[in-house]
Protein backbone atom coordinates (compact mmCIF):
# COMPACT_ATOMS: atom_id res chain seq x y z
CA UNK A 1 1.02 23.30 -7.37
CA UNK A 2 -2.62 21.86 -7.14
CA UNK A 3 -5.07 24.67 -6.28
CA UNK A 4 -8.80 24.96 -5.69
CA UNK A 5 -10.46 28.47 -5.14
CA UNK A 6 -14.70 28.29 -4.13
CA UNK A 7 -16.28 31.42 -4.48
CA UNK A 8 -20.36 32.08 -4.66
CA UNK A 9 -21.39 31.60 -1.11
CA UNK A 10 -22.93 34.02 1.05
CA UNK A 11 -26.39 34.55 3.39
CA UNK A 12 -29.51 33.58 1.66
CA UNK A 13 -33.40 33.13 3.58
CA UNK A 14 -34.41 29.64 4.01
CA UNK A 15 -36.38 28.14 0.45
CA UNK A 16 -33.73 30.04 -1.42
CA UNK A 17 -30.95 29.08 -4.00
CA UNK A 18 -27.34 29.79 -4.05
CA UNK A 19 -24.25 28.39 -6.84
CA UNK A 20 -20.90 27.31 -5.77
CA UNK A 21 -18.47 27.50 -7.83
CA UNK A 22 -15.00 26.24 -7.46
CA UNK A 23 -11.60 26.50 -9.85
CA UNK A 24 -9.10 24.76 -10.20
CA UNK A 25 -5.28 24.84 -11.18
CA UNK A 26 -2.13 23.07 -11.17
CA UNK A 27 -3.65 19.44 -12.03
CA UNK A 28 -5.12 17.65 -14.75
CA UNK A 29 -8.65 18.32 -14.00
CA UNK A 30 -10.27 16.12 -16.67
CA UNK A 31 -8.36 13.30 -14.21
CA UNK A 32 -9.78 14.04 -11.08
CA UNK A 33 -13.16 13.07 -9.25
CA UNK A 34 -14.76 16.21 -7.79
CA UNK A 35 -16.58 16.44 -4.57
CA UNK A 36 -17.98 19.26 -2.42
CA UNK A 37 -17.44 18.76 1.40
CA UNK A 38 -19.32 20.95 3.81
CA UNK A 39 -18.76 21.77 7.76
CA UNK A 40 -20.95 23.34 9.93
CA UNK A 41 -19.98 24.54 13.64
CA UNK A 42 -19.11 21.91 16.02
CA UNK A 43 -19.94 19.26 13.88
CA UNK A 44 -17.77 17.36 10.96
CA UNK A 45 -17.20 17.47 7.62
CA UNK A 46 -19.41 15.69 5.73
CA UNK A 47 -19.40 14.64 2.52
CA UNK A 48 -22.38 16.38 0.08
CA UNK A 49 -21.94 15.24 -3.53
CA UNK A 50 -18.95 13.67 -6.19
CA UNK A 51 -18.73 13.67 -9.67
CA UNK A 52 -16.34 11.57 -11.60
CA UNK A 53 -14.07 12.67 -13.70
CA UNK A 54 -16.24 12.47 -16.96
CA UNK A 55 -19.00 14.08 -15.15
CA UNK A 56 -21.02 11.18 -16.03
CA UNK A 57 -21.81 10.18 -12.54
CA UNK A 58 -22.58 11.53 -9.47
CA UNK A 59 -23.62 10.88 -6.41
CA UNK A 60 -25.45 13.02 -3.81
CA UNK A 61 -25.63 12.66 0.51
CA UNK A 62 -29.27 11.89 1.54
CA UNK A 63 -29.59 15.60 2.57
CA UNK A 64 -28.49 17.08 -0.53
CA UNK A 65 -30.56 14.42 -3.12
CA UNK A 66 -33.05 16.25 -4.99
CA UNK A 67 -31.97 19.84 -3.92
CA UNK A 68 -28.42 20.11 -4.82
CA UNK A 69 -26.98 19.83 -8.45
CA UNK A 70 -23.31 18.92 -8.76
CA UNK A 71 -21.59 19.58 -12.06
CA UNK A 72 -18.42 20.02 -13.97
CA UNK A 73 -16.99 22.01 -17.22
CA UNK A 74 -13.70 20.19 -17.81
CA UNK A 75 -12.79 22.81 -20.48
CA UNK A 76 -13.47 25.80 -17.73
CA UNK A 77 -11.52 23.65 -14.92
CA UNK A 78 -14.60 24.02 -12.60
CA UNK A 79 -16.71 22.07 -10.37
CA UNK A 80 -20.54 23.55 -8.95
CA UNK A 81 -23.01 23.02 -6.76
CA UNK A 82 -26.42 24.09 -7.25
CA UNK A 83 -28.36 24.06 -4.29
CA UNK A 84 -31.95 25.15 -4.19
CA UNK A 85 -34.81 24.58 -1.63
CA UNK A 86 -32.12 25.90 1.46
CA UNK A 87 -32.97 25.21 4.84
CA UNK A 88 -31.07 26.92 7.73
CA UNK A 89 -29.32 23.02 8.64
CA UNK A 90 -27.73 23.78 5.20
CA UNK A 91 -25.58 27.00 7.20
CA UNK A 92 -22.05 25.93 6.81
CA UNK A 93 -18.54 26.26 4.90
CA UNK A 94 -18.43 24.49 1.55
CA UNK A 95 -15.21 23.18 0.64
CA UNK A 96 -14.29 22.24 -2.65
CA UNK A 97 -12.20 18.84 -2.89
CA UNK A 98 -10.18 16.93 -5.40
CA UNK A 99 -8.86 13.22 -5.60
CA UNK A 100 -6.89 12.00 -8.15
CA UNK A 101 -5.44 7.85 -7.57
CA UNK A 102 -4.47 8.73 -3.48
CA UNK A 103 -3.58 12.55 -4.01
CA UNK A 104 -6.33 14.68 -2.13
CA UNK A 105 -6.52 18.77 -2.08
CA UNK A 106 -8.71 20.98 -0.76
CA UNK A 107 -9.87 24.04 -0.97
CA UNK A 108 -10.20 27.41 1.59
CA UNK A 109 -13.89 26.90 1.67
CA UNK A 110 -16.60 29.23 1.27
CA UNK A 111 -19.20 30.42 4.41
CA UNK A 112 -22.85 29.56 3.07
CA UNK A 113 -25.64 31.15 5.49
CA UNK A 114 -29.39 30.21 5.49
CA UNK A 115 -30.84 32.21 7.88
CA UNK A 116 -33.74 34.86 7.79
């Protein structure tokens, strides 16, 4: 059974940096394009960055270019997201996701908190 599992967020001041890091089991990971999804309150999900399966390409949401980092270790099984420079509009819960041909699956999510 396909399984993701984020861990790494938590509260951090406004300008600082936090790593997400998400883990995956049950698929073949080297197959799947990665994204990280997050939701704040009241609002919808929104899509923050992708990487393809080779980890080749990637591409970023206007609010996350040139602050967040996307990557992948296909021999770990993981997916992360550097994000650096964090403003408070950043508060929300990360979510790991996974599509491979039409299959999606998510994960729980993890709370990220920019606030001083």
């Amino acid at each position: 059974q396909a399984q993701l599992v984020e861990s790494g967020g938590g509260l951090v001041q406004p300008g600082g940096s936090l790593r997400l890091s998400c883990t995956a089991s049950g698929f073949i990971f080297g197959s799947g394009i990665m994204s990280w999804y997050r939701q704040a309150p009241e609002k919808e999900r929104e899509l923050v960055a992708t990487i393809d399966a080779t980890g080749r390409r990637t591409n970023y949401a206007d609010s996350a270019r040139g602050r967040f980092t996307i990557s992948r270790d296909n021999a770990k099984r993981t997916v992360s997201l550097e994000m650096n420079s964090l403003r408070a509009e950043d508060t929300a819960v990360y979510y790991c996701h996974v599509r491979i041909g039409t299959a999606i699956k998510w994960g729980q999510g993890t709370q990220v908190t920019v606030s001083s």
